[in-house]
PDB file of N, CA and C in Angstrom:
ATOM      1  N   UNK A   1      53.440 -16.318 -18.942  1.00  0.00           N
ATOM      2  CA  UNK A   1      53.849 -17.471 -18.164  1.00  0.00           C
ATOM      3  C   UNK A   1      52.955 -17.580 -16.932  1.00  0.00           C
ATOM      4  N   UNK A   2      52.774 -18.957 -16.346  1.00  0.00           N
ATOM      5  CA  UNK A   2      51.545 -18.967 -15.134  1.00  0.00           C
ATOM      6  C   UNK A   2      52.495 -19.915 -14.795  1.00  0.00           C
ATOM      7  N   UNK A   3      53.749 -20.567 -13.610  1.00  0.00           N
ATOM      8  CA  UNK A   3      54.168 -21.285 -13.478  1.00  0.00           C
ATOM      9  C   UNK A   3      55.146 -22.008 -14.271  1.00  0.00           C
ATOM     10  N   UNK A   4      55.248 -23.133 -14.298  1.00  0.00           N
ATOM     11  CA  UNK A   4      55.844 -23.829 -15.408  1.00  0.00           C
ATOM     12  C   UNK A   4      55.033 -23.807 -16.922  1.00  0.00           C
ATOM     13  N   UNK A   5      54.068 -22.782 -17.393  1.00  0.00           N
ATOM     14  CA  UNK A   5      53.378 -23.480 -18.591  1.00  0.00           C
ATOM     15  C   UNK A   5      53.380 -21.891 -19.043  1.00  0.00           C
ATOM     16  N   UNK A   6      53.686 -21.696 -20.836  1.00  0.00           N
ATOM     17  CA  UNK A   6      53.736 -20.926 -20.831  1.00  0.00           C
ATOM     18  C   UNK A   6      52.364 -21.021 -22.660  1.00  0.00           C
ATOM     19  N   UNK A   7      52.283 -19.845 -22.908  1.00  0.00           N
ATOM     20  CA  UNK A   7      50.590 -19.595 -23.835  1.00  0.00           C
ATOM     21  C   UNK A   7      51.618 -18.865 -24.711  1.00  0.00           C
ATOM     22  N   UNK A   8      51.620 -19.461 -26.253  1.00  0.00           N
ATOM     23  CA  UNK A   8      52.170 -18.995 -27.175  1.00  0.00           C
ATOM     24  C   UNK A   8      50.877 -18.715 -27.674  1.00  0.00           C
ATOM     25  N   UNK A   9      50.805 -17.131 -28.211  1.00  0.00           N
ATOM     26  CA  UNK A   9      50.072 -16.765 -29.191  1.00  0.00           C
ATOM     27  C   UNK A   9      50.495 -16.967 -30.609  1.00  0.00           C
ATOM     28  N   UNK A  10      49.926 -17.787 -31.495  1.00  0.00           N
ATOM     29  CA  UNK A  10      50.308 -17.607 -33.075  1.00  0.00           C
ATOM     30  C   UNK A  10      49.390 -16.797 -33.820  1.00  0.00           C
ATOM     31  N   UNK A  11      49.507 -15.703 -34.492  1.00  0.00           N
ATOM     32  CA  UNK A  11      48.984 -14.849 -35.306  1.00  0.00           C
ATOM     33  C   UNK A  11      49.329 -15.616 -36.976  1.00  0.00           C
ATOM     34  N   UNK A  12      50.352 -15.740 -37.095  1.00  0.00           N
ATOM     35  CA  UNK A  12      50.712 -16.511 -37.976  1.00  0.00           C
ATOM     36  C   UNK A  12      50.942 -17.834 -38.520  1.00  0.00           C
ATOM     37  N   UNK A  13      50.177 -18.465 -38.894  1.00  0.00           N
ATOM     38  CA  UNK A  13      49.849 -20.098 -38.624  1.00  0.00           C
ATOM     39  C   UNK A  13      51.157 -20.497 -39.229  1.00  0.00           C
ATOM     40  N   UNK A  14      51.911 -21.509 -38.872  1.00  0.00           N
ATOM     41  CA  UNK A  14      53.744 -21.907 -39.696  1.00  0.00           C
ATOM     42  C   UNK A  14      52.854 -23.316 -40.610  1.00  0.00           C
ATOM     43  N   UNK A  15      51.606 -24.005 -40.315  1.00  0.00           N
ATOM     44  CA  UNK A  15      51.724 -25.098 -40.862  1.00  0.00           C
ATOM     45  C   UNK A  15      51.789 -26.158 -39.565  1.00  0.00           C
ATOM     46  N   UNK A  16      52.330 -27.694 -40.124  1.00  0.00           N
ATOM     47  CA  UNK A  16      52.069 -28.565 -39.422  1.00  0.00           C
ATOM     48  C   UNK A  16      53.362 -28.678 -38.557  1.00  0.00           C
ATOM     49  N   UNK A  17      54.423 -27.602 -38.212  1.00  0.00           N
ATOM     50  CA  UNK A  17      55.377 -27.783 -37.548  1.00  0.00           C
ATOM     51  C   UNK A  17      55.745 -25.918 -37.235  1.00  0.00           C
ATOM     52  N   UNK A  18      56.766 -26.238 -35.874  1.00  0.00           N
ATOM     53  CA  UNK A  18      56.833 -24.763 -35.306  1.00  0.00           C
ATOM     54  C   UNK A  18      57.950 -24.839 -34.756  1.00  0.00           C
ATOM     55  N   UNK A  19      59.086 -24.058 -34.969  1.00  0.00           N
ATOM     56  CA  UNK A  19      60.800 -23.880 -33.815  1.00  0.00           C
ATOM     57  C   UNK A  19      60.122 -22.894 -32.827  1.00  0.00           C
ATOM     58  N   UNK A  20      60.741 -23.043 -31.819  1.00  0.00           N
ATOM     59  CA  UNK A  20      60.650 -22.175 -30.974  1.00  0.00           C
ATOM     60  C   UNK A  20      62.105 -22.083 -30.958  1.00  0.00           C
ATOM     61  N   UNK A  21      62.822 -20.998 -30.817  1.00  0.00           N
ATOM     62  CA  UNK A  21      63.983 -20.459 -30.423  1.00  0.00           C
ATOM     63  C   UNK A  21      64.712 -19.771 -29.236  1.00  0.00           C
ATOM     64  N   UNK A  22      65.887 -20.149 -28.559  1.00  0.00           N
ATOM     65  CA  UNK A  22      66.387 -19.725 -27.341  1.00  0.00           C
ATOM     66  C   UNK A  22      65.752 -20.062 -25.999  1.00  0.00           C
ATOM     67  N   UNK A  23      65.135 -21.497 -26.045  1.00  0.00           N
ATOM     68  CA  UNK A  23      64.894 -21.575 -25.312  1.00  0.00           C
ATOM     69  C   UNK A  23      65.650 -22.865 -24.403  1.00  0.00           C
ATOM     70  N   UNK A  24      65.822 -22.372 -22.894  1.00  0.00           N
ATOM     71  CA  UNK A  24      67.115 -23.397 -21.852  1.00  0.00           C
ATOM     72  C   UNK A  24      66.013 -24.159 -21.789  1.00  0.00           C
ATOM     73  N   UNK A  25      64.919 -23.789 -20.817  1.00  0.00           N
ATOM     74  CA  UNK A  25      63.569 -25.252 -20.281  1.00  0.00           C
ATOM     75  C   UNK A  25      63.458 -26.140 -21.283  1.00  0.00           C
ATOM     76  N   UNK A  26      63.351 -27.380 -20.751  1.00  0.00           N
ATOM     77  CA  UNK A  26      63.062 -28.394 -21.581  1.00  0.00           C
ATOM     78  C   UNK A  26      61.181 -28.463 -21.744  1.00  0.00           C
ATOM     79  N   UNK A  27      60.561 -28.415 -23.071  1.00  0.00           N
ATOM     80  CA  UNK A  27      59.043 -28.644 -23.133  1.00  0.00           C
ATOM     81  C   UNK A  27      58.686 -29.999 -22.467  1.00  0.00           C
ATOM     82  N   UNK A  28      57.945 -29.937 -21.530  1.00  0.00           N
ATOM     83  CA  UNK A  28      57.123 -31.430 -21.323  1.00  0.00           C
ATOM     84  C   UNK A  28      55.853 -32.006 -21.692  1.00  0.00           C
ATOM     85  N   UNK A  29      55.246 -30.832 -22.409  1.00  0.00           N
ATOM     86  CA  UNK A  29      54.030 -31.051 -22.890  1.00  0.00           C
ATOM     87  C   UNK A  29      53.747 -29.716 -23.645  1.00  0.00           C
ATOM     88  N   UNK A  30      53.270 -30.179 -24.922  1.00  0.00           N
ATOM     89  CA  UNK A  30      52.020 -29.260 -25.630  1.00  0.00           C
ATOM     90  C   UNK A  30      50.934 -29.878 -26.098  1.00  0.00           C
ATOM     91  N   UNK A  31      49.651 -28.689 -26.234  1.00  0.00           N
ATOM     92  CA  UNK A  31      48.561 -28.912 -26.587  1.00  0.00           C
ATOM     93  C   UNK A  31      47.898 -27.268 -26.753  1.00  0.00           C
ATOM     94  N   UNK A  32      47.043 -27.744 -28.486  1.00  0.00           N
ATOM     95  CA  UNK A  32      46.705 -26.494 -28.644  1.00  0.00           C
ATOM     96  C   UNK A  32      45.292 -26.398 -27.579  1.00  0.00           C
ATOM     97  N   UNK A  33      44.834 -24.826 -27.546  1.00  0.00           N
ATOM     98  CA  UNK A  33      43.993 -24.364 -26.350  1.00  0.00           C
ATOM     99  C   UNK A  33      42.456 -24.873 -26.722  1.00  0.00           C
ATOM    100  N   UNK A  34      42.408 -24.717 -27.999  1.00  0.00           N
ATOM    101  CA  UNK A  34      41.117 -24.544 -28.618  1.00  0.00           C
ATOM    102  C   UNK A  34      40.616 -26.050 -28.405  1.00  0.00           C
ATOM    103  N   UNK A  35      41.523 -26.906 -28.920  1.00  0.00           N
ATOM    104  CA  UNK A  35      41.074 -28.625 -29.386  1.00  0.00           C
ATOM    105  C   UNK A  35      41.320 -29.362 -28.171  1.00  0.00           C
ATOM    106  N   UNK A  36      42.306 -28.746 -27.581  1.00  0.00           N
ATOM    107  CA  UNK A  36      42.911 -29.927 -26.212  1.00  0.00           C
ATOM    108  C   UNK A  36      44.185 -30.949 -27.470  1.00  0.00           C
ATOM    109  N   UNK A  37      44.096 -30.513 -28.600  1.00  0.00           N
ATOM    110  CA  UNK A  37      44.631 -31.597 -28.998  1.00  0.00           C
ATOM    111  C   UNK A  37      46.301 -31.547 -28.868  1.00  0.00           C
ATOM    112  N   UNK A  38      46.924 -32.841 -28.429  1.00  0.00           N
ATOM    113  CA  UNK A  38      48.349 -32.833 -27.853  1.00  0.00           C
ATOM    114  C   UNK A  38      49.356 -32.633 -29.024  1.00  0.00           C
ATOM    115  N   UNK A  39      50.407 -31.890 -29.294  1.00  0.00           N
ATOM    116  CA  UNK A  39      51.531 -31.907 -30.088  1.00  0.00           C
ATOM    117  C   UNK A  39      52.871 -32.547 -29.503  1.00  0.00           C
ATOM    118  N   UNK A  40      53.161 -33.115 -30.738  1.00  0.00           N
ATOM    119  CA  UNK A  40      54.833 -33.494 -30.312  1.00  0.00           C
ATOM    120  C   UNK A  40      55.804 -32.559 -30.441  1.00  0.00           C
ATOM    121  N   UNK A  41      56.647 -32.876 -29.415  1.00  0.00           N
ATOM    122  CA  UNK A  41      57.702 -32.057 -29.774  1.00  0.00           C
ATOM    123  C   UNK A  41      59.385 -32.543 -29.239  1.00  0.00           C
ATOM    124  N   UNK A  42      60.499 -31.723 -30.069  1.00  0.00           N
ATOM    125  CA  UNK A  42      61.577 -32.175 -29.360  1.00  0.00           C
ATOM    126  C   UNK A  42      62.391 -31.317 -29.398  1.00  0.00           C
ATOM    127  N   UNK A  43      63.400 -31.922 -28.633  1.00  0.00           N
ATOM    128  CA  UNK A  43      64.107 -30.316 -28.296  1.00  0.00           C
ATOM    129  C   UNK A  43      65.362 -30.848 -29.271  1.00  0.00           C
ATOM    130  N   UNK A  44      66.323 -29.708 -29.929  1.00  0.00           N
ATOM    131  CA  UNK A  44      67.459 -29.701 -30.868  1.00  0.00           C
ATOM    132  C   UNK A  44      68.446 -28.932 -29.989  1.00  0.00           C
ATOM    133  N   UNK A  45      69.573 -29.074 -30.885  1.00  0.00           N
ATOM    134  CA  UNK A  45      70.496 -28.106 -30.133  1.00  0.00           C
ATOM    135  C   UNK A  45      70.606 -26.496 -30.304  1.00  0.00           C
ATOM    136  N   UNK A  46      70.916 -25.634 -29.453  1.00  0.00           N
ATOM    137  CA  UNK A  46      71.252 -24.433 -28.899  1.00  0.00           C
ATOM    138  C   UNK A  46      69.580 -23.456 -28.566  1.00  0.00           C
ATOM    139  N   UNK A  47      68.662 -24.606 -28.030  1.00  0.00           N
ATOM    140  CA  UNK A  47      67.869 -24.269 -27.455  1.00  0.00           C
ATOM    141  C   UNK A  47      66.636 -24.190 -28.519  1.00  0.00           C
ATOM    142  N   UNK A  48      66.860 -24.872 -29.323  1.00  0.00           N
ATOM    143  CA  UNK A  48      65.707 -25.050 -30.641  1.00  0.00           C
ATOM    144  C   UNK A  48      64.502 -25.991 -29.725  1.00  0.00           C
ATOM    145  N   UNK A  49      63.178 -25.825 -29.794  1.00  0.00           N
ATOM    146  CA  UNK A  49      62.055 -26.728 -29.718  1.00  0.00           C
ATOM    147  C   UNK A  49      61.336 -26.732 -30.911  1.00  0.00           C
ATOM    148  N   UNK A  50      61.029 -28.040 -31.077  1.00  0.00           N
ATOM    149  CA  UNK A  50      60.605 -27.812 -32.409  1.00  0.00           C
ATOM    150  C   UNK A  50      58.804 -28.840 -32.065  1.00  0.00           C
ATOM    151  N   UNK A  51      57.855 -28.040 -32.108  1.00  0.00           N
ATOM    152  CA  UNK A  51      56.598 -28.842 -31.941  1.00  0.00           C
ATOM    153  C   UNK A  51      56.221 -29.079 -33.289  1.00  0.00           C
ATOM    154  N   UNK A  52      55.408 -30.199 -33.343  1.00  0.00           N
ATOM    155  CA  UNK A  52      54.851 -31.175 -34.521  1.00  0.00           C
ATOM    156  C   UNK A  52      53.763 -31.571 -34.747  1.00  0.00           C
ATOM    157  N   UNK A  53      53.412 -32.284 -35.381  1.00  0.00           N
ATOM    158  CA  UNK A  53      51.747 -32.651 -35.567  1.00  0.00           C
ATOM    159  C   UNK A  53      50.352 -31.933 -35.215  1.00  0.00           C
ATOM    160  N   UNK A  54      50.984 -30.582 -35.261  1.00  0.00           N
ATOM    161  CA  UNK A  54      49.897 -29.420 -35.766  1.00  0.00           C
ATOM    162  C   UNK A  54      49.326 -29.911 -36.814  1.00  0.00           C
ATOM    163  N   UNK A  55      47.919 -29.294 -37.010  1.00  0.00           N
ATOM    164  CA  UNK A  55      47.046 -29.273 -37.990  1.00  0.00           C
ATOM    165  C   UNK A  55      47.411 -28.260 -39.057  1.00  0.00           C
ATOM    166  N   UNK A  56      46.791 -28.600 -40.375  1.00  0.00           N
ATOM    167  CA  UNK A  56      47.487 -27.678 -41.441  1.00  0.00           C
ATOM    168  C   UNK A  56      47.332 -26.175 -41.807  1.00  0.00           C
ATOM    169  N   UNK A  57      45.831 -26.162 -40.890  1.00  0.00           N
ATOM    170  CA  UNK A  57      44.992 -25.159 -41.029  1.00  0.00           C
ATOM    171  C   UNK A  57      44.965 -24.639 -39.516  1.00  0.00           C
ATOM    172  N   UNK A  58      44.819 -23.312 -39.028  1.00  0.00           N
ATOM    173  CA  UNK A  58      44.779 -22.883 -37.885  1.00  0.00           C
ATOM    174  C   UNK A  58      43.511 -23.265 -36.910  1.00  0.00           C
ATOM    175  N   UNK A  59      43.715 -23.675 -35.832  1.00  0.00           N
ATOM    176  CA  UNK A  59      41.988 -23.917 -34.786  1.00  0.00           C
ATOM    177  C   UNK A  59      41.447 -22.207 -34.887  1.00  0.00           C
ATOM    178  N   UNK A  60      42.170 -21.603 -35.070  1.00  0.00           N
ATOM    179  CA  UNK A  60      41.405 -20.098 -34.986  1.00  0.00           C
ATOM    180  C   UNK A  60      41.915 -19.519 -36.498  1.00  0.00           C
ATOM    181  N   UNK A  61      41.002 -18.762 -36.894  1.00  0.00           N
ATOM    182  CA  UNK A  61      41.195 -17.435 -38.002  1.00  0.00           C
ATOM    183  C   UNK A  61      42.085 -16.613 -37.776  1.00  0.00           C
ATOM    184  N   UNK A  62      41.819 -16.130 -36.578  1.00  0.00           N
ATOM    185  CA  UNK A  62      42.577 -14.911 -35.800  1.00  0.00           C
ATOM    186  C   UNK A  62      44.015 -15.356 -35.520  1.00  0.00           C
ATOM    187  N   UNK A  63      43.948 -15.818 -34.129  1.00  0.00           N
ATOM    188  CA  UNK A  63      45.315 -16.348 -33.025  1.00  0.00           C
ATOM    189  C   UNK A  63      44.883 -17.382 -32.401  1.00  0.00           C
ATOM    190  N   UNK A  64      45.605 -18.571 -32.783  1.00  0.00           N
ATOM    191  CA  UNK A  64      45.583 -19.459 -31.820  1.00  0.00           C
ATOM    192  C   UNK A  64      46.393 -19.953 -31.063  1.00  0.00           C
ATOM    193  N   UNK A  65      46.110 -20.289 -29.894  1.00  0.00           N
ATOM    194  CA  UNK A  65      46.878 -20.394 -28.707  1.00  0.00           C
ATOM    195  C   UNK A  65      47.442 -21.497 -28.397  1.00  0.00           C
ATOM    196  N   UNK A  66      49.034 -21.670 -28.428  1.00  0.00           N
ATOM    197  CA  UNK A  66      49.234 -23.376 -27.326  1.00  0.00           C
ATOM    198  C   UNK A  66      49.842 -23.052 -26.202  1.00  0.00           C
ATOM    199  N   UNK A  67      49.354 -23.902 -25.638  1.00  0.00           N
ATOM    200  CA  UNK A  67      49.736 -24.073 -24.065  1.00  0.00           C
ATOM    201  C   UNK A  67      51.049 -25.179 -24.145  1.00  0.00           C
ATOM    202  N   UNK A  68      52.076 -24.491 -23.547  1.00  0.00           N
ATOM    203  CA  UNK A  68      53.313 -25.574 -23.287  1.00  0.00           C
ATOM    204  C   UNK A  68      53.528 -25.560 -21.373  1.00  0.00           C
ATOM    205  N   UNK A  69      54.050 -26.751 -21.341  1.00  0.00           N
ATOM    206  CA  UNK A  69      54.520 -26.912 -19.905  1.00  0.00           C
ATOM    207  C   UNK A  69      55.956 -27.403 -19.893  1.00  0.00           C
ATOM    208  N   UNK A  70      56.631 -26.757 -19.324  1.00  0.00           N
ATOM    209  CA  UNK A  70      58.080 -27.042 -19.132  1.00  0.00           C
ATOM    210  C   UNK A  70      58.589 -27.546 -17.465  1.00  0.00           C
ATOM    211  N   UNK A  71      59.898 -28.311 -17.425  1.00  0.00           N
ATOM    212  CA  UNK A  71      59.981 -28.665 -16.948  1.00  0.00           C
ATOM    213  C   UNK A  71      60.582 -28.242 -15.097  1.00  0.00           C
ATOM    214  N   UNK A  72      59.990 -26.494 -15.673  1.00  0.00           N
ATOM    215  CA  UNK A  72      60.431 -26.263 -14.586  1.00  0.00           C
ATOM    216  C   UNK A  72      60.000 -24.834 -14.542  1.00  0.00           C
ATOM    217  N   UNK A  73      60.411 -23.391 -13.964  1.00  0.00           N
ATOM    218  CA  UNK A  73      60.262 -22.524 -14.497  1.00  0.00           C
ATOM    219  C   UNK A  73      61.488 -21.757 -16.195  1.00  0.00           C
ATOM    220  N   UNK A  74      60.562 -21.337 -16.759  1.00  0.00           N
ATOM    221  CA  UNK A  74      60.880 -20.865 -17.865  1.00  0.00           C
ATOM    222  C   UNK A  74      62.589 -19.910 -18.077  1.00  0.00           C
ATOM    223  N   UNK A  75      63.546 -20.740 -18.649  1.00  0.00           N
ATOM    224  CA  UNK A  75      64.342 -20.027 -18.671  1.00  0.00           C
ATOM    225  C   UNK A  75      64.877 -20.071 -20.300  1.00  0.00           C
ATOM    226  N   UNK A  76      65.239 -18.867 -21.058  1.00  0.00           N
ATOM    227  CA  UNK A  76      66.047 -18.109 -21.869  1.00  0.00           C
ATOM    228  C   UNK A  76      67.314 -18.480 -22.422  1.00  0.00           C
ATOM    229  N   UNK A  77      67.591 -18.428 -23.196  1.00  0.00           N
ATOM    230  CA  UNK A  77      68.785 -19.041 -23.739  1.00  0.00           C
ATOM    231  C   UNK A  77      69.324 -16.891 -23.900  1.00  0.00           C
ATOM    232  N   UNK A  78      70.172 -16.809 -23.405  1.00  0.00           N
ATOM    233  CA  UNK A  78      71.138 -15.251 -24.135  1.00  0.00           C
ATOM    234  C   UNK A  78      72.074 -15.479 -25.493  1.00  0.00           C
ATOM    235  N   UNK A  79      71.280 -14.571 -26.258  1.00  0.00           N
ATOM    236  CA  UNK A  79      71.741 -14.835 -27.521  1.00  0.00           C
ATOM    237  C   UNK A  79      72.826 -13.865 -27.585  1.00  0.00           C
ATOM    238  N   UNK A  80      74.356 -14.021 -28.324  1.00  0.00           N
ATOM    239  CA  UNK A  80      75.671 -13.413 -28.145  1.00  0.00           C
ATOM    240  C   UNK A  80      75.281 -12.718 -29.230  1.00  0.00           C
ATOM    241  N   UNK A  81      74.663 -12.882 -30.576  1.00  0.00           N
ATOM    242  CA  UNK A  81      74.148 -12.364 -31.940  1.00  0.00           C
ATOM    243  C   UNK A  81      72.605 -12.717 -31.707  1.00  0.00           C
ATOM    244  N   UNK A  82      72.309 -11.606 -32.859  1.00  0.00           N
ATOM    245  CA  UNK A  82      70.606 -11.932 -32.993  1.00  0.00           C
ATOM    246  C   UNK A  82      70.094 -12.907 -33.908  1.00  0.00           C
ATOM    247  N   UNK A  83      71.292 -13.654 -34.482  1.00  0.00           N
ATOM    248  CA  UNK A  83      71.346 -15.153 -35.103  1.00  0.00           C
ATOM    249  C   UNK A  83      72.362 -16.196 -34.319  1.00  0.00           C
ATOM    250  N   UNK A  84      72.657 -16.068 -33.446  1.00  0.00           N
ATOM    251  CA  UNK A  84      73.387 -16.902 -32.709  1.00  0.00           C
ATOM    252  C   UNK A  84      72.912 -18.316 -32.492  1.00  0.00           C
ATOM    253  N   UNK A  85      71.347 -18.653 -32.394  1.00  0.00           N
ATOM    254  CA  UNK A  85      70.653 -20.102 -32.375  1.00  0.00           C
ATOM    255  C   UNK A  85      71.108 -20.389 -33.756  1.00  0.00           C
ATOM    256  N   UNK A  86      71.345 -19.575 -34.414  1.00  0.00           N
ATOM    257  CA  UNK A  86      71.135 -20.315 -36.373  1.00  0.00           C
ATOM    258  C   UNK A  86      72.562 -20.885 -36.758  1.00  0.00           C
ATOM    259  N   UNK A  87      73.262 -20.110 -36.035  1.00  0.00           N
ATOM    260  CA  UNK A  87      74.755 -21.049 -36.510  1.00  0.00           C
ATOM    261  C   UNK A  87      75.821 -21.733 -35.479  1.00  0.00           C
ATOM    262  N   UNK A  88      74.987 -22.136 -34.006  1.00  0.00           N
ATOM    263  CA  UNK A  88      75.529 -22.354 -33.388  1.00  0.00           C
ATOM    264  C   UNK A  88      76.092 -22.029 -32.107  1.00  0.00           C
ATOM    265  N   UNK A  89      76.091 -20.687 -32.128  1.00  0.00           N
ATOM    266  CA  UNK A  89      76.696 -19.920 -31.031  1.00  0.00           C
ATOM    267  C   UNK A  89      76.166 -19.357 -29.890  1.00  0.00           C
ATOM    268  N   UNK A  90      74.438 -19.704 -29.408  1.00  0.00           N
ATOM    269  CA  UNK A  90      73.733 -19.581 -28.506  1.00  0.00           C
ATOM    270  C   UNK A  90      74.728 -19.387 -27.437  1.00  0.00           C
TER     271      UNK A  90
END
């Protein structure tokens, strides 16, 4: 985290869409590091973000990086279970 913006490393490319989980901050912006190029995203309930219009194929081989900015500093959703986002109970 550097402020409000925080650098997801992906090792594992998901494809043209990504959840982020447990998270309270609302995203105000993404964009991967490599392209500058902007993703959509929206937020669901019990702290789901879900970014979009990724490319199908990774900007890197390795890890590639997005940069998100939230709307404030970065806060955590406390999970009651270690599936608690999945059925509700965040």
């Amino acid at each position: 985290m550097n402020g409000n913006a925080g650098y997801l490393h992906v090792f594992n490319w998901p494809g043209e869409e990504m959840t982020l989980a447990l998270i309270a901050s609302k995203v105000k912006s993404a964009r991967l590091l490599a392209t500058g190029q902007k993703l959509s995203f929206r937020q669901e309930y019990n702290g789901r973000q879900v970014l979009s219009g990724m490319p199908a194929e990774p900007p890197n081989l390795y890890v590639s990086v997005i940069k998100v900015k939230f709307d404030g500093p970065f806060k955590a959703l406390i999970e009651r279970h270690q599936a608690a986002w999945l059925d509700g109970n965040a």
